[in-house]
PDB file of N, CA and C in Angstrom:
ATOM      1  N   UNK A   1       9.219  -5.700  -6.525  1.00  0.00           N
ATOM      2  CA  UNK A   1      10.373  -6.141  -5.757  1.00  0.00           C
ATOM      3  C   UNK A   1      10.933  -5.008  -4.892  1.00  0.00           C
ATOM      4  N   UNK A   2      11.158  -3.623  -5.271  1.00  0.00           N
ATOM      5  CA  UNK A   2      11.710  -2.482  -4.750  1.00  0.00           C
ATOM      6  C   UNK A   2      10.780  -2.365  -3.604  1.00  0.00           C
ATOM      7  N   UNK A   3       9.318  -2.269  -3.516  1.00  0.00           N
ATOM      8  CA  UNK A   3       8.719  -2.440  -2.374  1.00  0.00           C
ATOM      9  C   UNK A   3       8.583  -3.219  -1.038  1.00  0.00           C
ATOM     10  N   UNK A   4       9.314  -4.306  -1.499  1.00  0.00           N
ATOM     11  CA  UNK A   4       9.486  -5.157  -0.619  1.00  0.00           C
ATOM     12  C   UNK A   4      10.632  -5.397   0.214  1.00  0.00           C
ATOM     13  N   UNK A   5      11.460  -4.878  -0.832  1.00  0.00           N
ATOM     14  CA  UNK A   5      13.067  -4.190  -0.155  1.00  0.00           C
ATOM     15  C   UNK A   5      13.130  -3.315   1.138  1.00  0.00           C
ATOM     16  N   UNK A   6      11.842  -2.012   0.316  1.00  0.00           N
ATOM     17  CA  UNK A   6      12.404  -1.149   1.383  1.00  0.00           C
ATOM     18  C   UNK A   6      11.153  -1.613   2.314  1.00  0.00           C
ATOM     19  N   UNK A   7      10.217  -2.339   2.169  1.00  0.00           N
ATOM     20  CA  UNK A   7       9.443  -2.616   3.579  1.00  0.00           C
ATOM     21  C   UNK A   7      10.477  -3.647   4.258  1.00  0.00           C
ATOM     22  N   UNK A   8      11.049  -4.568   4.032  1.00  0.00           N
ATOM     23  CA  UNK A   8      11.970  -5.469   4.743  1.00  0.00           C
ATOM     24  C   UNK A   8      12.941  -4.116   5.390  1.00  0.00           C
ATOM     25  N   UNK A   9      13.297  -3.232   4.873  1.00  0.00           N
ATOM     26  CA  UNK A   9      14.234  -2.491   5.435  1.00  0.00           C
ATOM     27  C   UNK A   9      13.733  -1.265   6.595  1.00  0.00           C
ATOM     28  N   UNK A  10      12.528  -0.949   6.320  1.00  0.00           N
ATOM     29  CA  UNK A  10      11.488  -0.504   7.742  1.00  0.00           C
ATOM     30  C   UNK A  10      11.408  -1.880   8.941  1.00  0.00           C
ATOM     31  N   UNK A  11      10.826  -2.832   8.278  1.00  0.00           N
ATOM     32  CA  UNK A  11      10.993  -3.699   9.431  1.00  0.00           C
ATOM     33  C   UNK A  11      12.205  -3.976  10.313  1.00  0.00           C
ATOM     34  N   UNK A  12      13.300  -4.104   9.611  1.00  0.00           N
ATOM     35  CA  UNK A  12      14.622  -4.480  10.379  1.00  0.00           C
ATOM     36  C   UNK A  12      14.656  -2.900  11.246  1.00  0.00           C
ATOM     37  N   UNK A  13      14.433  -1.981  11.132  1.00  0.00           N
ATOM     38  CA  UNK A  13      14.584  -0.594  11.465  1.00  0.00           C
ATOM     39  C   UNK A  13      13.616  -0.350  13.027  1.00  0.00           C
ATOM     40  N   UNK A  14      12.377  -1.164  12.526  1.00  0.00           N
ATOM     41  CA  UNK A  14      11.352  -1.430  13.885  1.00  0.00           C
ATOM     42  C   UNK A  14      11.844  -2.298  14.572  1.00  0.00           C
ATOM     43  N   UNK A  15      12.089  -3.343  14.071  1.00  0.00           N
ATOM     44  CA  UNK A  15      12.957  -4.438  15.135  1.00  0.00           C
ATOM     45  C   UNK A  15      13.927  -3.744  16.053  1.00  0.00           C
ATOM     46  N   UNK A  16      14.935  -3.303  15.011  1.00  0.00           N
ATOM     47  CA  UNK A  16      15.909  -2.461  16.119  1.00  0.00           C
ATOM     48  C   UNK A  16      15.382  -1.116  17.203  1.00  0.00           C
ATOM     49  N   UNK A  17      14.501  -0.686  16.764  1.00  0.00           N
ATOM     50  CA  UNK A  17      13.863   0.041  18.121  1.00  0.00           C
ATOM     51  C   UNK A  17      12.967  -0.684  18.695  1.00  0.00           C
ATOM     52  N   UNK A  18      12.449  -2.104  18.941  1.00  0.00           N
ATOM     53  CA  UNK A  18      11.884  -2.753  19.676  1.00  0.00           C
ATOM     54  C   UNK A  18      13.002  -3.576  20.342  1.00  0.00           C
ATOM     55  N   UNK A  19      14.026  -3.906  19.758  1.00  0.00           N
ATOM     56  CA  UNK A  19      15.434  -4.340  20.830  1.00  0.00           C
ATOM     57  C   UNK A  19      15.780  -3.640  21.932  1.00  0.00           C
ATOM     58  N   UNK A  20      15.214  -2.216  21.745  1.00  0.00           N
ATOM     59  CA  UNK A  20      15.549  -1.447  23.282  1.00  0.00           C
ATOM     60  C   UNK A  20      14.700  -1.651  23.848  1.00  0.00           C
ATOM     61  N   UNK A  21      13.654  -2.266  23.386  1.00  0.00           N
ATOM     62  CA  UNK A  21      12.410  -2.400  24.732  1.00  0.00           C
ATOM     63  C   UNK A  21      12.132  -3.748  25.114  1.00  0.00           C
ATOM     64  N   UNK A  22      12.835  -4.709  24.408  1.00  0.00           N
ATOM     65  CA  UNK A  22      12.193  -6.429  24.788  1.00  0.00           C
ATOM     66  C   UNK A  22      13.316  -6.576  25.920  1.00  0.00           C
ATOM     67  N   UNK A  23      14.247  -6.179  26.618  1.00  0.00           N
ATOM     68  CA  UNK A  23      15.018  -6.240  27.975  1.00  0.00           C
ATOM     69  C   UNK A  23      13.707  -5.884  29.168  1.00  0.00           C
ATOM     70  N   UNK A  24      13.098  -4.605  28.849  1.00  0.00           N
ATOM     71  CA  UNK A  24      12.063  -4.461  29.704  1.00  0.00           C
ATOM     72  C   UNK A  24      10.869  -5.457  29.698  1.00  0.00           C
ATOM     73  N   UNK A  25      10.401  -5.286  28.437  1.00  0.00           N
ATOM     74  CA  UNK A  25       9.104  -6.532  28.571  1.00  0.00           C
ATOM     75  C   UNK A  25       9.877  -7.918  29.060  1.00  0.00           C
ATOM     76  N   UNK A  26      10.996  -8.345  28.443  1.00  0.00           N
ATOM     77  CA  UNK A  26      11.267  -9.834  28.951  1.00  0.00           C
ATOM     78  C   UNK A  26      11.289 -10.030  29.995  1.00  0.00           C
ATOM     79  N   UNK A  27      11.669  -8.626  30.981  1.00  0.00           N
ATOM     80  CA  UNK A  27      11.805  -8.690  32.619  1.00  0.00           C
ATOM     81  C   UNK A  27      10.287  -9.320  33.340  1.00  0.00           C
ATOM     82  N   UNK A  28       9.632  -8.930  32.613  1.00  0.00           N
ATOM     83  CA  UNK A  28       8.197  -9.163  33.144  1.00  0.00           C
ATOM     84  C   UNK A  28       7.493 -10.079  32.564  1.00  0.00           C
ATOM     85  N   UNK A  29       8.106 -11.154  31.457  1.00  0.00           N
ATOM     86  CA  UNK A  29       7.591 -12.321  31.092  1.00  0.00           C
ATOM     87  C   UNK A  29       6.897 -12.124  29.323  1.00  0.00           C
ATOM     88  N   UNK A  30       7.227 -11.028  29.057  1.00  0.00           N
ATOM     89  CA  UNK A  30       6.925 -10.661  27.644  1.00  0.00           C
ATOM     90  C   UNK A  30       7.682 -10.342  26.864  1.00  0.00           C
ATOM     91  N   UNK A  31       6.981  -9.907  25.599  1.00  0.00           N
ATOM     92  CA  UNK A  31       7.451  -9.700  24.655  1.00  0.00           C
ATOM     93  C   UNK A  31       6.597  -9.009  23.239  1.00  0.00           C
ATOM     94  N   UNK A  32       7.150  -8.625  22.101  1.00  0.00           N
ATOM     95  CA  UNK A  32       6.486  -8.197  21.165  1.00  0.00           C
ATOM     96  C   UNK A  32       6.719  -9.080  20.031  1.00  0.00           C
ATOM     97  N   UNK A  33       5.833  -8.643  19.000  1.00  0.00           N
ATOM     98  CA  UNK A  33       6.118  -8.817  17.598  1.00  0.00           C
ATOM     99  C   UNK A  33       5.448  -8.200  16.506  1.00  0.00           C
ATOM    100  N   UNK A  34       6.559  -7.738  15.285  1.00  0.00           N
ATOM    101  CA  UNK A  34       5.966  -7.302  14.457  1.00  0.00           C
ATOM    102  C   UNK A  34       5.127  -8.113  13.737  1.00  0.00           C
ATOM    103  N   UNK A  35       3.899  -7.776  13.168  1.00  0.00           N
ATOM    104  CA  UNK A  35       3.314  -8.834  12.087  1.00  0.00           C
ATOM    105  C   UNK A  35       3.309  -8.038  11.180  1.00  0.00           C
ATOM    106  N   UNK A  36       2.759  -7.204  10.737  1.00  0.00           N
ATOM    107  CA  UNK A  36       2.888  -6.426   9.264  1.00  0.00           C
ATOM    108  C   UNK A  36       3.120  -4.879   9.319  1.00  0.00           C
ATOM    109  N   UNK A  37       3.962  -4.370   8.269  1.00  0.00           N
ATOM    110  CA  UNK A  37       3.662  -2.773   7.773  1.00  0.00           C
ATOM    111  C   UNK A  37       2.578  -2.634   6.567  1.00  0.00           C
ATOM    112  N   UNK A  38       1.583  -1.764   7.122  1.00  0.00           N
ATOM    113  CA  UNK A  38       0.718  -1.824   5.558  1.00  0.00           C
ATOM    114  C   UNK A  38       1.231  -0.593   4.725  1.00  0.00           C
ATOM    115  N   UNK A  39       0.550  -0.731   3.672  1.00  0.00           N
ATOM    116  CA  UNK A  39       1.076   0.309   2.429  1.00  0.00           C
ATOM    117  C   UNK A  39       0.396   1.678   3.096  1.00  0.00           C
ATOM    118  N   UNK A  40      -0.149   2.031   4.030  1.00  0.00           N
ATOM    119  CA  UNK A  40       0.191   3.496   4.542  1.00  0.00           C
ATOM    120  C   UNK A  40       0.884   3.733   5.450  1.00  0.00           C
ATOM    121  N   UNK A  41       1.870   2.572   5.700  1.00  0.00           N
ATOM    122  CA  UNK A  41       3.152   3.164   6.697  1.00  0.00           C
ATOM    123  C   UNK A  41       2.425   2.618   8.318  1.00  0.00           C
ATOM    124  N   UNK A  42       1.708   1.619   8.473  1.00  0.00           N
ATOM    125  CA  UNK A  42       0.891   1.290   9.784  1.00  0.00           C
ATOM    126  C   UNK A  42       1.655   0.428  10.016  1.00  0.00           C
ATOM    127  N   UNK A  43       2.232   0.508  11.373  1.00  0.00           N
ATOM    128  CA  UNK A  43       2.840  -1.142  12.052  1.00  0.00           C
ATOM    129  C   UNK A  43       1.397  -1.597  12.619  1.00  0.00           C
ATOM    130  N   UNK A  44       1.528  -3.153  12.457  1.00  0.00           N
ATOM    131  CA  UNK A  44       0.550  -3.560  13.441  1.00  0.00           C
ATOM    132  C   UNK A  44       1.666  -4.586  14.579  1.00  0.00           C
ATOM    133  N   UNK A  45       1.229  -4.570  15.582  1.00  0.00           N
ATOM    134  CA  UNK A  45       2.334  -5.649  16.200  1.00  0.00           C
ATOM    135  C   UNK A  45       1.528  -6.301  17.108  1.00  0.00           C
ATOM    136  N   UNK A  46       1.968  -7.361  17.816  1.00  0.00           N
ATOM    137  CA  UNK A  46       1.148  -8.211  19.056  1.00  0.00           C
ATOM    138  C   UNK A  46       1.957  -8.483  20.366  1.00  0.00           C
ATOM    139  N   UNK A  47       1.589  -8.287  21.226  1.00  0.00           N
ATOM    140  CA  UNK A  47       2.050  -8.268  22.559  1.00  0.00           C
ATOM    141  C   UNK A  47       1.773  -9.380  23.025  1.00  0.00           C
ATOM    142  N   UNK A  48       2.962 -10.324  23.440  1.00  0.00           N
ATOM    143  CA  UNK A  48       3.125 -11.873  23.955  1.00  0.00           C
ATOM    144  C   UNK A  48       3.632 -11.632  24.891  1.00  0.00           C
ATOM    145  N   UNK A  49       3.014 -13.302  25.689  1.00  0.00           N
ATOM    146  CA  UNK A  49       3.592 -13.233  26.850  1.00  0.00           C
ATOM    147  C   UNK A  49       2.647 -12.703  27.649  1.00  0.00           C
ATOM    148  N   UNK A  50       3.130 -12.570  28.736  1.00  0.00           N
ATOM    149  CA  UNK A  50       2.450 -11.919  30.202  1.00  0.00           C
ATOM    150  C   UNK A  50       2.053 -10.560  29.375  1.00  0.00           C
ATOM    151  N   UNK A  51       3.072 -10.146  28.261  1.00  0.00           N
ATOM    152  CA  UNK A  51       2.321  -8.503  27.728  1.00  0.00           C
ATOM    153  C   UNK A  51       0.937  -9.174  27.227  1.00  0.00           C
ATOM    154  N   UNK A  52       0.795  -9.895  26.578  1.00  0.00           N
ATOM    155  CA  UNK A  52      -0.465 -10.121  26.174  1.00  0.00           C
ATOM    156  C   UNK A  52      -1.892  -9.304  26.835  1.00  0.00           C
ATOM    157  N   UNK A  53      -1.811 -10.252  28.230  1.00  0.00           N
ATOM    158  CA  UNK A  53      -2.963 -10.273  28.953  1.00  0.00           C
ATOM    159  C   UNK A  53      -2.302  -8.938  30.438  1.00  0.00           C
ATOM    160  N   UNK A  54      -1.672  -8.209  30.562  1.00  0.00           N
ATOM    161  CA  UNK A  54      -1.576  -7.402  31.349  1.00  0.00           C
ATOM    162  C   UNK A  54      -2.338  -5.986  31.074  1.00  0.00           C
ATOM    163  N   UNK A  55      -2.790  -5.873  32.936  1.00  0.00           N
ATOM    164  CA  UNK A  55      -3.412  -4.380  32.903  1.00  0.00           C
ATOM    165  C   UNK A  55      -3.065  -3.326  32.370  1.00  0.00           C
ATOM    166  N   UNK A  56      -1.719  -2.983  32.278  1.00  0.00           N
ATOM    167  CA  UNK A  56      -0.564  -1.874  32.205  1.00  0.00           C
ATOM    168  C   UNK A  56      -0.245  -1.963  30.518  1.00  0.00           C
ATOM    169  N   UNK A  57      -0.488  -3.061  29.848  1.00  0.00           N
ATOM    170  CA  UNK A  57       0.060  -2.962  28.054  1.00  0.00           C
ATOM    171  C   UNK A  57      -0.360  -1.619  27.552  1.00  0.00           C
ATOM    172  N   UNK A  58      -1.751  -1.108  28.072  1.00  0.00           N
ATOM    173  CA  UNK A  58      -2.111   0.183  26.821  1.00  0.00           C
ATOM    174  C   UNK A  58      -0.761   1.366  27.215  1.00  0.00           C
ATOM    175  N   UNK A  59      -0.074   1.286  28.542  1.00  0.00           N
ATOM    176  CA  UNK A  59       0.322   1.963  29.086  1.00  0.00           C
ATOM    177  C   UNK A  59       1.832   2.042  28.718  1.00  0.00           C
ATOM    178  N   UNK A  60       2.406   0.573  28.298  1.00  0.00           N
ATOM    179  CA  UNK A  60       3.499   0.069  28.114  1.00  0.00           C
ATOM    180  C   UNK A  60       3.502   0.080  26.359  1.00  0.00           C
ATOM    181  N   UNK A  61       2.244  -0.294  25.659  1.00  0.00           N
ATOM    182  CA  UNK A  61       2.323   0.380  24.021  1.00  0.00           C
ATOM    183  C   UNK A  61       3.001   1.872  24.043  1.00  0.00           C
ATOM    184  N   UNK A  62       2.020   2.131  24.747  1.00  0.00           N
ATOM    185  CA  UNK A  62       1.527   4.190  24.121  1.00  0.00           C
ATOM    186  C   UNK A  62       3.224   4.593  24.436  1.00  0.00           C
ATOM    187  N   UNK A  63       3.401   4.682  25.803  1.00  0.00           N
ATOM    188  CA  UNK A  63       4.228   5.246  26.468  1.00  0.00           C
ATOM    189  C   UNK A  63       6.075   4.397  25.955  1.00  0.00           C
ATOM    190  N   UNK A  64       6.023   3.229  25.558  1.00  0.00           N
ATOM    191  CA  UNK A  64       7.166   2.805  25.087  1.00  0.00           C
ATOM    192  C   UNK A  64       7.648   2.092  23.775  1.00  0.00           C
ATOM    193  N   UNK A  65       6.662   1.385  23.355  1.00  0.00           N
ATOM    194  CA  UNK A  65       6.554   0.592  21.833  1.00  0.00           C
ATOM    195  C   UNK A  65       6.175   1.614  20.760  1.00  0.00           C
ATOM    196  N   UNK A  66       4.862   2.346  20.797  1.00  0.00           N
ATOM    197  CA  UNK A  66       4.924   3.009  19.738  1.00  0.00           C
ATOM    198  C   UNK A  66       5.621   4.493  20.100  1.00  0.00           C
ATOM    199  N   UNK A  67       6.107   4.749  20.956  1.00  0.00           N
ATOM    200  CA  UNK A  67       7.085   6.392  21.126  1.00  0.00           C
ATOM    201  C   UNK A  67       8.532   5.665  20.728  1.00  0.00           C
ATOM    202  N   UNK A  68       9.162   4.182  20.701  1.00  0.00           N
ATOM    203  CA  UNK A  68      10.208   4.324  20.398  1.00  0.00           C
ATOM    204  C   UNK A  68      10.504   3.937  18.850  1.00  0.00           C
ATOM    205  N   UNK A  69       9.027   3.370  18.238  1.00  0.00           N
ATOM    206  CA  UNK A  69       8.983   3.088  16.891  1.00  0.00           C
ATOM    207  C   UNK A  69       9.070   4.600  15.901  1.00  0.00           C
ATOM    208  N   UNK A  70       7.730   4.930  16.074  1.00  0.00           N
ATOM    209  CA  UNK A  70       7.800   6.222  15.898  1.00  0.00           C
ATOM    210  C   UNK A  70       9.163   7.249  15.852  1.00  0.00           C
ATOM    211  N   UNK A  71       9.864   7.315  16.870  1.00  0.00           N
ATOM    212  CA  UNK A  71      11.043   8.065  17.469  1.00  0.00           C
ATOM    213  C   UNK A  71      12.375   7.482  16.317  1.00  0.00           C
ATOM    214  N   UNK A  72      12.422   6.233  16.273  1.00  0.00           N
ATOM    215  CA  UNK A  72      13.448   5.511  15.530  1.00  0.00           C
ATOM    216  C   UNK A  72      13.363   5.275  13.909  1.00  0.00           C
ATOM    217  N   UNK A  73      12.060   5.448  13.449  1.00  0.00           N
ATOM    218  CA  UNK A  73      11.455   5.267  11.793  1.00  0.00           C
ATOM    219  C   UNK A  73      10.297   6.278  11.659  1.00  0.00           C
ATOM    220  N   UNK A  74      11.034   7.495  11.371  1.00  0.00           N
ATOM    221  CA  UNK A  74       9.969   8.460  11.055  1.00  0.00           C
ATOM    222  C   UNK A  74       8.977   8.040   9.920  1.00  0.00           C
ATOM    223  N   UNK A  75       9.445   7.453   9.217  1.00  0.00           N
ATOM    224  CA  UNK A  75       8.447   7.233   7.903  1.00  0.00           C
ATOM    225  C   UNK A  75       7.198   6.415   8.161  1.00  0.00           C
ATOM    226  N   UNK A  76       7.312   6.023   9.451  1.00  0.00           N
ATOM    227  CA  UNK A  76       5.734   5.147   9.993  1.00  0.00           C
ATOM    228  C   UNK A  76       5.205   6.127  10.700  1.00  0.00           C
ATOM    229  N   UNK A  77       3.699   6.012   9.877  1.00  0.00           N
ATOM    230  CA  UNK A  77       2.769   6.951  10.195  1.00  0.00           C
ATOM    231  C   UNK A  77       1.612   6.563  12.109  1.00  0.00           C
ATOM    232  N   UNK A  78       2.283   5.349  11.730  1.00  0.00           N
ATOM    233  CA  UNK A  78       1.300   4.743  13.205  1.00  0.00           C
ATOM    234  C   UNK A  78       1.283   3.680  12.923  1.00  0.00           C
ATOM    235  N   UNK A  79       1.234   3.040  14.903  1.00  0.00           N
ATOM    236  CA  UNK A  79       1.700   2.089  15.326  1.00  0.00           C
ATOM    237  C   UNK A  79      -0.034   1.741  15.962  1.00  0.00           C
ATOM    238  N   UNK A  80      -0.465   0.002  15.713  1.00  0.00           N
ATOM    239  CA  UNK A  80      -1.100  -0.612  16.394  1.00  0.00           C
ATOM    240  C   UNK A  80      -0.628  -1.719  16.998  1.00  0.00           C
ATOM    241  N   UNK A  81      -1.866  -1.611  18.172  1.00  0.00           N
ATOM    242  CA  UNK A  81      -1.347  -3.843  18.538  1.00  0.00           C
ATOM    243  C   UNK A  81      -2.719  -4.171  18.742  1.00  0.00           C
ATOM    244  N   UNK A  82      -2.757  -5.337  18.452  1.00  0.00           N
ATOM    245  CA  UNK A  82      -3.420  -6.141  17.976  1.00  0.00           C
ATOM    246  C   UNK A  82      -4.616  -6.871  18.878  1.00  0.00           C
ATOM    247  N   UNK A  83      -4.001  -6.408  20.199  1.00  0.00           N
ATOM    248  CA  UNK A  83      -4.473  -7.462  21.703  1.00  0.00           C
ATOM    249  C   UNK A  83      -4.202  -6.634  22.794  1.00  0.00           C
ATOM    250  N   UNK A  84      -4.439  -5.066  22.955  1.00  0.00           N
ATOM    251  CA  UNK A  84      -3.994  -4.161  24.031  1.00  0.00           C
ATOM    252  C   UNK A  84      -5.113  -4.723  24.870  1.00  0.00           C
ATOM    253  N   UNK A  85      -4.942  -4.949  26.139  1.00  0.00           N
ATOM    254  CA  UNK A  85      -5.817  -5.181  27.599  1.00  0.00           C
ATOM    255  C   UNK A  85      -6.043  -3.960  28.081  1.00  0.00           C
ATOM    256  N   UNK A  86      -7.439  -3.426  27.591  1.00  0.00           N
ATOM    257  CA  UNK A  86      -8.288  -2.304  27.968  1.00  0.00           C
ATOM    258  C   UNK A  86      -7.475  -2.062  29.937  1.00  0.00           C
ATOM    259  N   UNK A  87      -7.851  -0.700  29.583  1.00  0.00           N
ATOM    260  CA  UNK A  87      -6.981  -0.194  31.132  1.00  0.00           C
ATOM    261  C   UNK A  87      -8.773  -0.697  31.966  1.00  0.00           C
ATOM    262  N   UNK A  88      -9.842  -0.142  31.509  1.00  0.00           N
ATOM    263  CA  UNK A  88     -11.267  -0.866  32.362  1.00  0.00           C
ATOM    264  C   UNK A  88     -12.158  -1.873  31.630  1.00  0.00           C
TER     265      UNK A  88
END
């Protein structure tokens, strides 16, 4: 049960540093979501929406989703997504 506490309490923690960034993605028809933290501290998340299928996502992960996850919940060791659209 204690595990699940404090993973519910990382998640609400990622959410809130993905609230500073879904104003930007929504501008452009997207959006994120968390789907799981695994037991070594890995977000995985998925990029919806126009983020889905855009050129620019590896660019818009690296550079804003996982620098503000990271930045906001030190205790996550690394951030994936699930559906990044190769830059070639």
């Amino acid at each position: 049960m204690e595990a699940a506490v404090h993973n519910d309490q990382l998640i609400e923690k990622i959410e809130r540093a993905l609230d500073s960034m879904r104003p930007y993605l929504a501008a452009d028809g997207g959006n994120v979501r968390v789907l799981d933290v695994t037991d070594n501290k890995t977000v995985r998340l998925e990029l919806m929406g126009a983020c889905g299928s855009c050129p620019m996502s590896a660019m818009t992960f690296k550079g804003g989703l996982e620098e503000a996850i990271l930045k906001a919940v030190p205790e996550i060791s690394k951030v994936e997504a699930v559906n990044i659209t190769p830059l070639f």
